[in-house]
PDB file of N, CA and C in Angstrom:
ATOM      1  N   UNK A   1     -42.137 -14.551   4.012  1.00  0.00           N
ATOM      2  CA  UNK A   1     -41.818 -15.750   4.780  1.00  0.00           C
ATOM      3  C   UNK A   1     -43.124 -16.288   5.355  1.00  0.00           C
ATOM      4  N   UNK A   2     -43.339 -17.524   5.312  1.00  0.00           N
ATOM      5  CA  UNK A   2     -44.447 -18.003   5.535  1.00  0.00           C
ATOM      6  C   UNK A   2     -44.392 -18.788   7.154  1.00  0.00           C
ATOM      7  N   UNK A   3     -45.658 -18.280   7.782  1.00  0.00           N
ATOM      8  CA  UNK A   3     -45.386 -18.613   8.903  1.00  0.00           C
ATOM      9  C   UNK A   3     -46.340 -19.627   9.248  1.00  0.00           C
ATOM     10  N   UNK A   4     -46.615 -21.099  10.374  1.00  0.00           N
ATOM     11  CA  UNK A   4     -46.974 -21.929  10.541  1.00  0.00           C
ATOM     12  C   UNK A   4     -47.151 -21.910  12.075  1.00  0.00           C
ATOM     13  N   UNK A   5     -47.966 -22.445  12.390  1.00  0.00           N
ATOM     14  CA  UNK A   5     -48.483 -22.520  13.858  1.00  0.00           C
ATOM     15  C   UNK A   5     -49.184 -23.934  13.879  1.00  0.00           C
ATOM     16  N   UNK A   6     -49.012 -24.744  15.057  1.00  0.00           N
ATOM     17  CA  UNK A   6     -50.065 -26.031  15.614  1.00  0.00           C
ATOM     18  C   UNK A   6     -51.415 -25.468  16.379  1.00  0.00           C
ATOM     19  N   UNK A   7     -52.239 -25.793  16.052  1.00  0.00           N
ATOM     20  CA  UNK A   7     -53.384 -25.715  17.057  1.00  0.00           C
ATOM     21  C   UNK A   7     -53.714 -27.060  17.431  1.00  0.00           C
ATOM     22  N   UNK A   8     -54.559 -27.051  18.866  1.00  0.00           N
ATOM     23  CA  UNK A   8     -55.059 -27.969  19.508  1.00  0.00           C
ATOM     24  C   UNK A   8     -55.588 -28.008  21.074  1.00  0.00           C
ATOM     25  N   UNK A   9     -55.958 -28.567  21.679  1.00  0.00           N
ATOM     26  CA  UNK A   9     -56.376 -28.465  22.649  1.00  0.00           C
ATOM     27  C   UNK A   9     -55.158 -27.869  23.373  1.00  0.00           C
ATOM     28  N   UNK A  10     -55.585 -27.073  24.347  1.00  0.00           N
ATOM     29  CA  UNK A  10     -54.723 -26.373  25.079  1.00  0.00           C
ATOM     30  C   UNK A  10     -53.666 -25.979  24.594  1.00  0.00           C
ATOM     31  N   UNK A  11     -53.343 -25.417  23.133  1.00  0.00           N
ATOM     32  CA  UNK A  11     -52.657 -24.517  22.983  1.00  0.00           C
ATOM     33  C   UNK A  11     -53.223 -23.238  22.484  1.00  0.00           C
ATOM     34  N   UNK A  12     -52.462 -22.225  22.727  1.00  0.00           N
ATOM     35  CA  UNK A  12     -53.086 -20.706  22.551  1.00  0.00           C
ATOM     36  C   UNK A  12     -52.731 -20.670  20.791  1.00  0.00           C
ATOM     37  N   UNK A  13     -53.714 -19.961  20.179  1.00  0.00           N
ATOM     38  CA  UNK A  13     -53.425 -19.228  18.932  1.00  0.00           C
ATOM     39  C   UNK A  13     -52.992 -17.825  18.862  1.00  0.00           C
ATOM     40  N   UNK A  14     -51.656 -17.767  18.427  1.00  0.00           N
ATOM     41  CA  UNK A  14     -51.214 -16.048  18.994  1.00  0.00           C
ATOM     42  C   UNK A  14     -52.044 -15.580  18.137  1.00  0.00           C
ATOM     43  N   UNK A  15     -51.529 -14.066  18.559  1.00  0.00           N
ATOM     44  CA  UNK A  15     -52.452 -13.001  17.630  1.00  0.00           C
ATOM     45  C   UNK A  15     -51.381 -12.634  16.461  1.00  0.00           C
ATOM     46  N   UNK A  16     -52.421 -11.731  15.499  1.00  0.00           N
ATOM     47  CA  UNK A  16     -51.632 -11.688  14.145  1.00  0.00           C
ATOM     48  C   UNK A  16     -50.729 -11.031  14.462  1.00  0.00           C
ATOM     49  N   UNK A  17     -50.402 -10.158  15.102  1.00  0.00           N
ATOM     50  CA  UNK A  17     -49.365  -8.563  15.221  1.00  0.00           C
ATOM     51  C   UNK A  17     -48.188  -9.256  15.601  1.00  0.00           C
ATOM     52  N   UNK A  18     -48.276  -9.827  17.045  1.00  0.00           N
ATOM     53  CA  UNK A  18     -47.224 -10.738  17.209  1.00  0.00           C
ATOM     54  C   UNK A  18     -46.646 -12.076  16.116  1.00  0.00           C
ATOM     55  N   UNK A  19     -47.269 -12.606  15.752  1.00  0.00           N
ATOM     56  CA  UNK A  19     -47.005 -13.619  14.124  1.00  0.00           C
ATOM     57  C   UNK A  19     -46.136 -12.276  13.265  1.00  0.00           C
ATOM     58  N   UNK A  20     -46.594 -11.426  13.338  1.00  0.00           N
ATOM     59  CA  UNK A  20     -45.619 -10.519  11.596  1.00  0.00           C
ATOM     60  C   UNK A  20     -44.556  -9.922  13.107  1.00  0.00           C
ATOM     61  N   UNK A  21     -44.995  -9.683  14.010  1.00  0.00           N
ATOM     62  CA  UNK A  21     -43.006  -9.067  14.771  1.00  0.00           C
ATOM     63  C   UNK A  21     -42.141 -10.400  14.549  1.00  0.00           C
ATOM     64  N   UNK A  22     -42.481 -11.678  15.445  1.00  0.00           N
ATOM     65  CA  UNK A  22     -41.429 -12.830  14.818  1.00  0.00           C
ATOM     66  C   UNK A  22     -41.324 -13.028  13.207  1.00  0.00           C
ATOM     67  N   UNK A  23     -42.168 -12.704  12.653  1.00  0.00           N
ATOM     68  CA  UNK A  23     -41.889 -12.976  11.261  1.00  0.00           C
ATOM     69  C   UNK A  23     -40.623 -12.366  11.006  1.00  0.00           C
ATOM     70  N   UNK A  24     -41.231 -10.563  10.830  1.00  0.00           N
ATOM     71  CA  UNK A  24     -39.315  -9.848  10.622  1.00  0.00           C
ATOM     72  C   UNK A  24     -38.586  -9.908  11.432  1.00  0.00           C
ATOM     73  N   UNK A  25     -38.359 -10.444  12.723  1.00  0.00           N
ATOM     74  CA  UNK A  25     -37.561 -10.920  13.524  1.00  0.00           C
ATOM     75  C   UNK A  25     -36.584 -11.910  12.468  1.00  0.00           C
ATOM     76  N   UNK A  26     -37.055 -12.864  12.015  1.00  0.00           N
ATOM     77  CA  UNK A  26     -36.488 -14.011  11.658  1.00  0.00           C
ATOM     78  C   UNK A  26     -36.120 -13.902   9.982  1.00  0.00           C
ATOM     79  N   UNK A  27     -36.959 -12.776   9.577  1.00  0.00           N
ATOM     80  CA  UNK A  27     -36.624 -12.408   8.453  1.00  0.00           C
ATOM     81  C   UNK A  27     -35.261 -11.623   8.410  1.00  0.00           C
ATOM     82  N   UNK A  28     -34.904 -11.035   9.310  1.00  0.00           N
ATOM     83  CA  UNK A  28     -33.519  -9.777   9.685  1.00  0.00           C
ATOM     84  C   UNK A  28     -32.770 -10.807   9.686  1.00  0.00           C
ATOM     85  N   UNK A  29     -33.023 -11.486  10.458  1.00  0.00           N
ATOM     86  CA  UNK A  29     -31.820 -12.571  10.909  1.00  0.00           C
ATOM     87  C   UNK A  29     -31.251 -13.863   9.830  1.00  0.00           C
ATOM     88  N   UNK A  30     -32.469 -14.191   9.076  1.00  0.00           N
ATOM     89  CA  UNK A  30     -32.247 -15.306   7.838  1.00  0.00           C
ATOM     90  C   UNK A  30     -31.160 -14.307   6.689  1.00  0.00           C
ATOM     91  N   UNK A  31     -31.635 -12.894   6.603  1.00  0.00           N
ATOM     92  CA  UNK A  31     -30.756 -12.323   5.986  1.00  0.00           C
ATOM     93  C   UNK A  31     -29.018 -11.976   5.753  1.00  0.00           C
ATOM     94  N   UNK A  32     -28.840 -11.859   7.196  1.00  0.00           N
ATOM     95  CA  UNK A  32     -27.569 -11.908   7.473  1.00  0.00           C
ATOM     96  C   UNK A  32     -26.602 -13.250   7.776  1.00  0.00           C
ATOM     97  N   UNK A  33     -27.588 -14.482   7.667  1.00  0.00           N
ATOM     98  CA  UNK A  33     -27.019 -15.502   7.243  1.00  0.00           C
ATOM     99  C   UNK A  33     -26.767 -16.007   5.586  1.00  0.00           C
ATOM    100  N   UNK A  34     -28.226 -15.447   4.719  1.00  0.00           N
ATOM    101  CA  UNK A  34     -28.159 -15.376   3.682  1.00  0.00           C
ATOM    102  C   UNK A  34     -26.529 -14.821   2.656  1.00  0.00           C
ATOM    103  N   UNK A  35     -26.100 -13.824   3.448  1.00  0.00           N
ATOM    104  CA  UNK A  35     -25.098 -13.165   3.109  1.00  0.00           C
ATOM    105  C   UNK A  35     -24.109 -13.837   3.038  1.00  0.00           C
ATOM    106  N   UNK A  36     -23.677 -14.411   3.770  1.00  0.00           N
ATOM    107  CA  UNK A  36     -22.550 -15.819   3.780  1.00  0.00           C
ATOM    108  C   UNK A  36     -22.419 -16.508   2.761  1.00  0.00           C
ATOM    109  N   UNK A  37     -23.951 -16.713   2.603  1.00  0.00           N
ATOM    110  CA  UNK A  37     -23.757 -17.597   1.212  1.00  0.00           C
ATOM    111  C   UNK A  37     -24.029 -17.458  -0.028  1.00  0.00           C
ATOM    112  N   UNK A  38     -24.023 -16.204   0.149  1.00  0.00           N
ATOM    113  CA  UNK A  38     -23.811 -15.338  -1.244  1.00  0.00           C
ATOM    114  C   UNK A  38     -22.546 -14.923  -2.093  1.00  0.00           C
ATOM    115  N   UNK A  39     -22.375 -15.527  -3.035  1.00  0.00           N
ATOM    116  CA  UNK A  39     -21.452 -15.499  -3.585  1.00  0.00           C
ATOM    117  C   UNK A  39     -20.369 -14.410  -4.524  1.00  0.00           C
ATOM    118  N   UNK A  40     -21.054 -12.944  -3.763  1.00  0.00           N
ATOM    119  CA  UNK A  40     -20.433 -11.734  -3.747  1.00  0.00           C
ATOM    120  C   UNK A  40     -19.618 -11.326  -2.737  1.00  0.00           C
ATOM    121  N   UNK A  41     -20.131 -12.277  -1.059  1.00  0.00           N
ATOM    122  CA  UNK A  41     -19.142 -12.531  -0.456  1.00  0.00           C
ATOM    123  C   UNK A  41     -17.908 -13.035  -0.487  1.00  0.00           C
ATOM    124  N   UNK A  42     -17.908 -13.832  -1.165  1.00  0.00           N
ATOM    125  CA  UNK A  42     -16.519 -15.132  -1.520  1.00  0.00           C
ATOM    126  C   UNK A  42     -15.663 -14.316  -2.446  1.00  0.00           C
ATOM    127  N   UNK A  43     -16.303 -13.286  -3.066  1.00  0.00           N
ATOM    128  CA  UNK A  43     -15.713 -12.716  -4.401  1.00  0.00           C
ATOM    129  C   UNK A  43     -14.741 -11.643  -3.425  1.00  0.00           C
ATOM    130  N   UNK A  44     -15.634 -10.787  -2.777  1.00  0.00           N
ATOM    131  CA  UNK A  44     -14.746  -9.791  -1.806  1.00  0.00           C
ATOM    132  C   UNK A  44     -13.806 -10.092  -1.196  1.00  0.00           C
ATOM    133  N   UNK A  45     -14.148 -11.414  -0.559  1.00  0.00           N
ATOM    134  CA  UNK A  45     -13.133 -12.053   0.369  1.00  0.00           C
ATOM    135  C   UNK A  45     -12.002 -12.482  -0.243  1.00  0.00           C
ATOM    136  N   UNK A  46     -12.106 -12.693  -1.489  1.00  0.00           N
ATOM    137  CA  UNK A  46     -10.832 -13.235  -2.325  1.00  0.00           C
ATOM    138  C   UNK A  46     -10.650 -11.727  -3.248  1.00  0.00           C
ATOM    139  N   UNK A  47     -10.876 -10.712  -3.522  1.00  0.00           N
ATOM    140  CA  UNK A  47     -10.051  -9.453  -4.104  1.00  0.00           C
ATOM    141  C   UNK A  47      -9.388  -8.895  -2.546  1.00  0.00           C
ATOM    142  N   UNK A  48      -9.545  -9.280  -1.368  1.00  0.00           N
ATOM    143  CA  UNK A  48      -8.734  -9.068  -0.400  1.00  0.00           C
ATOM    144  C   UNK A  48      -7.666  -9.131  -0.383  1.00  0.00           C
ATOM    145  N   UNK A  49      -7.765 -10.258  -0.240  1.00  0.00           N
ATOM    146  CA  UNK A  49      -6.562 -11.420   0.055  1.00  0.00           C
ATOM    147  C   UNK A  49      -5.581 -10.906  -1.502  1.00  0.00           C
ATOM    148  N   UNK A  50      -6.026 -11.182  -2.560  1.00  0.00           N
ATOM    149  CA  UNK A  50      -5.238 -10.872  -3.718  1.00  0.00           C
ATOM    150  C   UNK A  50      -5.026  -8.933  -3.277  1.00  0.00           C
ATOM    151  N   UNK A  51      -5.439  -8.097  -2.876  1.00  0.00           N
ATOM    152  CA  UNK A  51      -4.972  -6.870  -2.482  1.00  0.00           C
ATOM    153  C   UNK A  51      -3.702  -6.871  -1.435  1.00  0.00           C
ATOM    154  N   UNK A  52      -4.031  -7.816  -0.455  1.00  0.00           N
ATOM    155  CA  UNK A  52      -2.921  -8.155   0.401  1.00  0.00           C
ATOM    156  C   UNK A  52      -1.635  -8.254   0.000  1.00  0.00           C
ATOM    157  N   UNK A  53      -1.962  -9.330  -0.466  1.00  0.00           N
ATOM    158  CA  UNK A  53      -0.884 -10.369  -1.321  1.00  0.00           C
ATOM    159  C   UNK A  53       0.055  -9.041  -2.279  1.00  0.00           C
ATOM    160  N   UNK A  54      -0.585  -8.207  -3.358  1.00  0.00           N
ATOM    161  CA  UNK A  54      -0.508  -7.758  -4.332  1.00  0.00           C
ATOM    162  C   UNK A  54       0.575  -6.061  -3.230  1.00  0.00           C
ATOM    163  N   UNK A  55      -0.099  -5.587  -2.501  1.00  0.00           N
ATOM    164  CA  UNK A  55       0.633  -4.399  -1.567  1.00  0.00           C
ATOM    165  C   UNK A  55       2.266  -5.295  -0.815  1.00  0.00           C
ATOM    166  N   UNK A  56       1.929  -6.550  -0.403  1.00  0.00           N
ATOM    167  CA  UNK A  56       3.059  -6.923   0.247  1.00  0.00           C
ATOM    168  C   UNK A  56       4.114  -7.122  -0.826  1.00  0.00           C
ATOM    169  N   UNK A  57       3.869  -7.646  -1.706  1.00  0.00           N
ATOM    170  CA  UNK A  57       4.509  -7.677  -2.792  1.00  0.00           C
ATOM    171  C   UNK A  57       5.575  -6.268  -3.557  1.00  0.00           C
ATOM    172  N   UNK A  58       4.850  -5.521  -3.222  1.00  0.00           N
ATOM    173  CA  UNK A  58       4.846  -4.292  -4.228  1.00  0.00           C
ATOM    174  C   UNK A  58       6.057  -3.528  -2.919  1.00  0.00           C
ATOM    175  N   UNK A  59       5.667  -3.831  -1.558  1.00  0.00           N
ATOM    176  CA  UNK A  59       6.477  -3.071  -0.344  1.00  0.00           C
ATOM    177  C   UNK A  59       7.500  -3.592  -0.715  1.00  0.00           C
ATOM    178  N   UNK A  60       8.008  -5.464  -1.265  1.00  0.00           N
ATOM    179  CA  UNK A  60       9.022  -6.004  -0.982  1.00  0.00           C
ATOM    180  C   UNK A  60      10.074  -5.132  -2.111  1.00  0.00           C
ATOM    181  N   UNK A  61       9.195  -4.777  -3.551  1.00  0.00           N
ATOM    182  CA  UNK A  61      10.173  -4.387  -4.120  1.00  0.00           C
ATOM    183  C   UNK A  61      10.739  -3.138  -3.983  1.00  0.00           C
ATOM    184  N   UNK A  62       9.702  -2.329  -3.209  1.00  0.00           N
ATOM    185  CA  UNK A  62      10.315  -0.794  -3.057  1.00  0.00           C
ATOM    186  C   UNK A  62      11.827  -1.182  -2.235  1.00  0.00           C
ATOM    187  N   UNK A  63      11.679  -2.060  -1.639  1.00  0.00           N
ATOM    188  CA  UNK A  63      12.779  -2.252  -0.438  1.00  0.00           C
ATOM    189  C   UNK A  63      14.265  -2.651  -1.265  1.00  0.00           C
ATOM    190  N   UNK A  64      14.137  -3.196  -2.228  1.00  0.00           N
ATOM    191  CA  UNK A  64      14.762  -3.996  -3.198  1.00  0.00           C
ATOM    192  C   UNK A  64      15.866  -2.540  -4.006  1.00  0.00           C
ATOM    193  N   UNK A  65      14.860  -1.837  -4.331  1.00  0.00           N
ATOM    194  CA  UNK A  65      15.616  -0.888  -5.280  1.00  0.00           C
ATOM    195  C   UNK A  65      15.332   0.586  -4.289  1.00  0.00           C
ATOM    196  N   UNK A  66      15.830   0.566  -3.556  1.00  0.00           N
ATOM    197  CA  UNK A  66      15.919   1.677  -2.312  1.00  0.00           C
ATOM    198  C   UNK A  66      17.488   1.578  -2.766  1.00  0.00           C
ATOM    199  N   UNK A  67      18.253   3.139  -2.652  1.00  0.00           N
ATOM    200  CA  UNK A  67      19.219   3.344  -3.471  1.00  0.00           C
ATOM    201  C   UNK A  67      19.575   4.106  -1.392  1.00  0.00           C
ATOM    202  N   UNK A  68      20.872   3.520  -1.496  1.00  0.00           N
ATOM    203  CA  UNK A  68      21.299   3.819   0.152  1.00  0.00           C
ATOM    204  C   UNK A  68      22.778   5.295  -0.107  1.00  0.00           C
ATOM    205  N   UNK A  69      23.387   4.715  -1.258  1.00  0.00           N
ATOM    206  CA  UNK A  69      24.639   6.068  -1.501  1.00  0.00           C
ATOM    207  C   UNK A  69      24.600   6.199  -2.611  1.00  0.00           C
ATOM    208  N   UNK A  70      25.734   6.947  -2.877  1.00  0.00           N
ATOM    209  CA  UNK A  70      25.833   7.956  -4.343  1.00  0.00           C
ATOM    210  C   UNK A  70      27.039   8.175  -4.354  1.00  0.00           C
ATOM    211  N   UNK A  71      27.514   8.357  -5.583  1.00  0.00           N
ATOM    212  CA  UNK A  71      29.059   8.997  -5.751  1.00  0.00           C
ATOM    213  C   UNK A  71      28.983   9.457  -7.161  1.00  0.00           C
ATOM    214  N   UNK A  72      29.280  10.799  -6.762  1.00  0.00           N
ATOM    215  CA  UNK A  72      28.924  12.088  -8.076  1.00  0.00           C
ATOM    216  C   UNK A  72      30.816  11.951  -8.339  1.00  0.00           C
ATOM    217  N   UNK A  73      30.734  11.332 -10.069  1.00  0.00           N
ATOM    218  CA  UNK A  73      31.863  11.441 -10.735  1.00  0.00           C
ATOM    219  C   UNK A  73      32.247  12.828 -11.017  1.00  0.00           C
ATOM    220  N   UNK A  74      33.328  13.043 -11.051  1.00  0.00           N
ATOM    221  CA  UNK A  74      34.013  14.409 -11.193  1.00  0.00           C
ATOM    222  C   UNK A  74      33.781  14.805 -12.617  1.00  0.00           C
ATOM    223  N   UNK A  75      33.501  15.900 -12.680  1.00  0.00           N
ATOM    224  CA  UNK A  75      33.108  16.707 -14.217  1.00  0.00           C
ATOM    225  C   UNK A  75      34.489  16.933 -14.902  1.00  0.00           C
ATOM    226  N   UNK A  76      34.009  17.268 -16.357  1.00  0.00           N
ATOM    227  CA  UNK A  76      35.250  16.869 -17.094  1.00  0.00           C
ATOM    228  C   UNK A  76      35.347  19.106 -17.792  1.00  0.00           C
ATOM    229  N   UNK A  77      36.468  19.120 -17.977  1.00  0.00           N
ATOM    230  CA  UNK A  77      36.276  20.681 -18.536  1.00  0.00           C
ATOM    231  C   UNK A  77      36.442  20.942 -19.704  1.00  0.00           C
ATOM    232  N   UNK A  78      35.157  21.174 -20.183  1.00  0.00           N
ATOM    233  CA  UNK A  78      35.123  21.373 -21.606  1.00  0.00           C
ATOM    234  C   UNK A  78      35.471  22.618 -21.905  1.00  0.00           C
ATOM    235  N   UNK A  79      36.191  23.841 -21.232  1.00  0.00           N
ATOM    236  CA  UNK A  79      36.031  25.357 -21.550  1.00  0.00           C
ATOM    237  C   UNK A  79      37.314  24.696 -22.346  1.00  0.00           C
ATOM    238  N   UNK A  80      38.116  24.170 -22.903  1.00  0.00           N
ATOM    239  CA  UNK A  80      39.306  24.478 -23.053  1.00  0.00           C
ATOM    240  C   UNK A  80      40.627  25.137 -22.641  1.00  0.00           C
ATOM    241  N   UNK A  81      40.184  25.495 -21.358  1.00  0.00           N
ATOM    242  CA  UNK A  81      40.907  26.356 -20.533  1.00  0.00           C
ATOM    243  C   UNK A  81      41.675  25.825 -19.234  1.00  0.00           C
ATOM    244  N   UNK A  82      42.565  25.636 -18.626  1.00  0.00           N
ATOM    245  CA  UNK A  82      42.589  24.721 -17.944  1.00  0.00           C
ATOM    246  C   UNK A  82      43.128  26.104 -16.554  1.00  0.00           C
ATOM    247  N   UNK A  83      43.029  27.402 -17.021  1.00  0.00           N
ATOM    248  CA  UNK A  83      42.895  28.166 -16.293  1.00  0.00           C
ATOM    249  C   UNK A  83      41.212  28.399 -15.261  1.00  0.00           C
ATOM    250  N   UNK A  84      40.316  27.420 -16.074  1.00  0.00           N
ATOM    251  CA  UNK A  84      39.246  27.549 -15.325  1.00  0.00           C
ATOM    252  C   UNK A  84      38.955  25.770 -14.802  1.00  0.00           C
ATOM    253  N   UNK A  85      39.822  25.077 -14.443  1.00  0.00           N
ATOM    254  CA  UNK A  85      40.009  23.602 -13.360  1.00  0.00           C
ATOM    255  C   UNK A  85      39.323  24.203 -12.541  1.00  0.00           C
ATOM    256  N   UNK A  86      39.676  25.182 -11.480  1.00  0.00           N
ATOM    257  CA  UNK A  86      38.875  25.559 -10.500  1.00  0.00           C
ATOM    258  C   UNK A  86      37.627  24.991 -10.547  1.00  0.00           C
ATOM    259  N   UNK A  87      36.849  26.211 -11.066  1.00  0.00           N
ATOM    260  CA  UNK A  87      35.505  25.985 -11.599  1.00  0.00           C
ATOM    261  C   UNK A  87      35.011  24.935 -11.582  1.00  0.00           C
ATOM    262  N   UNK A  88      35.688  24.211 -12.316  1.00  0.00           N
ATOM    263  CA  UNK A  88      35.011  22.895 -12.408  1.00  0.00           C
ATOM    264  C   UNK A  88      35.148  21.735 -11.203  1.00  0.00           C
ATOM    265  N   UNK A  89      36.074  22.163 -10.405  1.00  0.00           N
ATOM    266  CA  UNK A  89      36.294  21.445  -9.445  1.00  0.00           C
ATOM    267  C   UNK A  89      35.055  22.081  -7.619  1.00  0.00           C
ATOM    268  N   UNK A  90      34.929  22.832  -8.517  1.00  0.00           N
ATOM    269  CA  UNK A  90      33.869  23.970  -7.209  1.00  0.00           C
ATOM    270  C   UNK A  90      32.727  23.429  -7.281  1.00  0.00           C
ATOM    271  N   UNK A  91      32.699  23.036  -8.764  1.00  0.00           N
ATOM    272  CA  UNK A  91      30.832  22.931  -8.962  1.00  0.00           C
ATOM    273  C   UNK A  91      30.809  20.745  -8.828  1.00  0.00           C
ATOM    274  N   UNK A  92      31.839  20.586  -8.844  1.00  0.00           N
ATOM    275  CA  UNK A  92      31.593  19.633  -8.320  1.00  0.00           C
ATOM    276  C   UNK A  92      31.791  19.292  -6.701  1.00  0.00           C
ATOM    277  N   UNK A  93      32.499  19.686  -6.465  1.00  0.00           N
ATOM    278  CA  UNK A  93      32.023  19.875  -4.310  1.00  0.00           C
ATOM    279  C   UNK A  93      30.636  20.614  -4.339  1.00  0.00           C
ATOM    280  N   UNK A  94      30.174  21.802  -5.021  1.00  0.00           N
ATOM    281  CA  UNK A  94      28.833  22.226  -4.851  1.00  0.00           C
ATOM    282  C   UNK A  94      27.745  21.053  -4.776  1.00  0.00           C
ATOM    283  N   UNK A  95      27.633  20.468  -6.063  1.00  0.00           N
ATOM    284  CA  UNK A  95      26.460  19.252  -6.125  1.00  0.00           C
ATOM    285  C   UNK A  95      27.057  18.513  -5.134  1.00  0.00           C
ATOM    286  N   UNK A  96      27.731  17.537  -4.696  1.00  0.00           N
ATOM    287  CA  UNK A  96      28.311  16.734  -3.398  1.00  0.00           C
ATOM    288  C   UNK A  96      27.506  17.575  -2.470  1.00  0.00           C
ATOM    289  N   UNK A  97      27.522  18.545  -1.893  1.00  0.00           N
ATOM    290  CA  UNK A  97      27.325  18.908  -1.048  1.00  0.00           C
ATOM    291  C   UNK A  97      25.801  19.282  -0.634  1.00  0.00           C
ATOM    292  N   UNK A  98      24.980  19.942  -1.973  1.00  0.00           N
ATOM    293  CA  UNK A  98      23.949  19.744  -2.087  1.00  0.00           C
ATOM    294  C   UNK A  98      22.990  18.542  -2.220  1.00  0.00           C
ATOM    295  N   UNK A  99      23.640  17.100  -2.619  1.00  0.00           N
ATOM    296  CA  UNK A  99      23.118  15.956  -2.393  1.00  0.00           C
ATOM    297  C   UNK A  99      23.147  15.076  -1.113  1.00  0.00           C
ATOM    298  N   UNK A 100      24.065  15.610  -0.486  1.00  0.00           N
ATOM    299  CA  UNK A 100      23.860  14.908   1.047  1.00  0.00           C
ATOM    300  C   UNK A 100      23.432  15.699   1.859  1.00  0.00           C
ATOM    301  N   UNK A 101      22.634  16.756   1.468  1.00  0.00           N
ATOM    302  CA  UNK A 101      21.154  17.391   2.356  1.00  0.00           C
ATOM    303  C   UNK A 101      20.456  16.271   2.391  1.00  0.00           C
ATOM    304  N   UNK A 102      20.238  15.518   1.028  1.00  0.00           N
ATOM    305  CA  UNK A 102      18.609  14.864   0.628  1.00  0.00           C
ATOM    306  C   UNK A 102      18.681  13.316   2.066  1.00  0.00           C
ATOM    307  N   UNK A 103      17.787  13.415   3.035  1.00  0.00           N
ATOM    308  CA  UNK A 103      17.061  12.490   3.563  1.00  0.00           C
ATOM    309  C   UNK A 103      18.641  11.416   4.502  1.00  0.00           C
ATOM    310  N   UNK A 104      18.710  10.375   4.220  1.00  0.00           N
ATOM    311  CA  UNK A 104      19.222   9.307   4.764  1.00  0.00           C
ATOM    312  C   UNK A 104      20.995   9.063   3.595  1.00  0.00           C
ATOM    313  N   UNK A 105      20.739   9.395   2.289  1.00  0.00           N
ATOM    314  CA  UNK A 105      21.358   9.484   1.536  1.00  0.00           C
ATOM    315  C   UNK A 105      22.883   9.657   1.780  1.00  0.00           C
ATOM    316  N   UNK A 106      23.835   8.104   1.468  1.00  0.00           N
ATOM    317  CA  UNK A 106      25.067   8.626   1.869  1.00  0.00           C
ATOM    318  C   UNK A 106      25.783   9.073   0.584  1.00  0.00           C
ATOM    319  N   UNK A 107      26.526  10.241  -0.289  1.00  0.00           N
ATOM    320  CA  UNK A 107      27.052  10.409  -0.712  1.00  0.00           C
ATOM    321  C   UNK A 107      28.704  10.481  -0.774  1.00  0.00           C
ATOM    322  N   UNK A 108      29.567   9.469  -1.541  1.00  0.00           N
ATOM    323  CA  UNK A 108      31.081   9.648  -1.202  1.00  0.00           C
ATOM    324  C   UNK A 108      31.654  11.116  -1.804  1.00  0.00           C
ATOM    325  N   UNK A 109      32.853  10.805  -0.846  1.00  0.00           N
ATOM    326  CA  UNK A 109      33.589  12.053  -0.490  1.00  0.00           C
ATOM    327  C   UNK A 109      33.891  12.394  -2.387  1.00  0.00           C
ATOM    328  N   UNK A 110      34.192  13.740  -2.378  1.00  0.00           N
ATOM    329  CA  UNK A 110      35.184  13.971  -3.601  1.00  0.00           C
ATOM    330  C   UNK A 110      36.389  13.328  -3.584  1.00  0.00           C
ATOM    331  N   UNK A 111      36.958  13.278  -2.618  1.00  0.00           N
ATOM    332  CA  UNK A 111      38.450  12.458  -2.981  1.00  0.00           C
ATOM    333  C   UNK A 111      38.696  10.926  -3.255  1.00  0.00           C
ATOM    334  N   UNK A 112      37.029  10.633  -2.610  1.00  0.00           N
ATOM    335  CA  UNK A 112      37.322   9.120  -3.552  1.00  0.00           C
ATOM    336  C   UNK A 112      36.744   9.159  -4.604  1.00  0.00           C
ATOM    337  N   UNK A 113      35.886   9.847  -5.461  1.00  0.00           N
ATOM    338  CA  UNK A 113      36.030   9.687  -6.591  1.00  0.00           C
ATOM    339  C   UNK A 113      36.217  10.716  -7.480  1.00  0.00           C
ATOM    340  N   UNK A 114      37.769  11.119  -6.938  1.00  0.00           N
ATOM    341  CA  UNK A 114      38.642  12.256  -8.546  1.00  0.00           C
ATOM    342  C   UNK A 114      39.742  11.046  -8.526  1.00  0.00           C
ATOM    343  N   UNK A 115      39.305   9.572  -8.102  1.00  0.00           N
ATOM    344  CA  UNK A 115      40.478   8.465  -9.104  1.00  0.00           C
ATOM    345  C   UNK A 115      39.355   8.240 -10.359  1.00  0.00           C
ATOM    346  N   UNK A 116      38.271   8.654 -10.410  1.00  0.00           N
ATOM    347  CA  UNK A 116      37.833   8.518 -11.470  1.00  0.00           C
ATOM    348  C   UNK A 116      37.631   9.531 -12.850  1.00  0.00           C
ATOM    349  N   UNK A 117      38.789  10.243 -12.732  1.00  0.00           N
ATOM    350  CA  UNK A 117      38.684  11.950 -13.200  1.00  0.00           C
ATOM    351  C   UNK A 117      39.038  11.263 -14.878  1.00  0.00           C
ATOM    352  N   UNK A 118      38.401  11.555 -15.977  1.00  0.00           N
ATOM    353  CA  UNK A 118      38.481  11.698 -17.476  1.00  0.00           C
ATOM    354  C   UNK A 118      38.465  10.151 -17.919  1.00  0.00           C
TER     355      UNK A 118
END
């Protein structure tokens, strides 16, 4: 950076040491204005905004397909046996019962859905 001074009657000529401290004084400072208008700024500033944009987006759909209940259809008995209904009616209250541990999750009762039995 090139520095300039007036001389003339009754003005002082600084000294050099002081000339190069304002120099990088003004050099630090031209820099961080420089930055502004650098056009790696503008670039950041806009993959922001598109990051923004792009996460809010992405929250709206988790919200969208958030699954609130469940209803476990009644199993069908393939033993051929109809001495083992039980069974099959156990292991379906088992899973029911083991799925409405999970979190917030409402699972319906077995008795509303054995109208959906075969």
């Amino acid at each position: 950076m090139k520095s300039y001074f007036v001389t003339g009657d009754g003005l002082a000529i600084p000294e050099k040491e002081k000339i190069k401290r304002l120099g990088k004084a003004f050099a630090s400072e031209s820099k961080v204005k420089r930055f502004f208008k650098h056009p790696v700024f503008y670039l950041l500033i806009m993959l922001l905004i598109i990051g923004l944009f792009t996460i809010r987006s992405l929250e709206k759909i988790k919200h969208v397909r958030k699954v609130q209940s469940i209803a476990i259809l009644p199993f069908e008995n393939f033993t051929g046996s109809s001495d083992e209904a039980y069974f099959v009616d156990m292991m379906h209250d088992a899973v029911i019962s083991e799925i409405s541990k999970i979190g917030n999750l409402i699972v319906e009762s077995r008795t509303s859905t054995l109208q959906f039995r075969g």
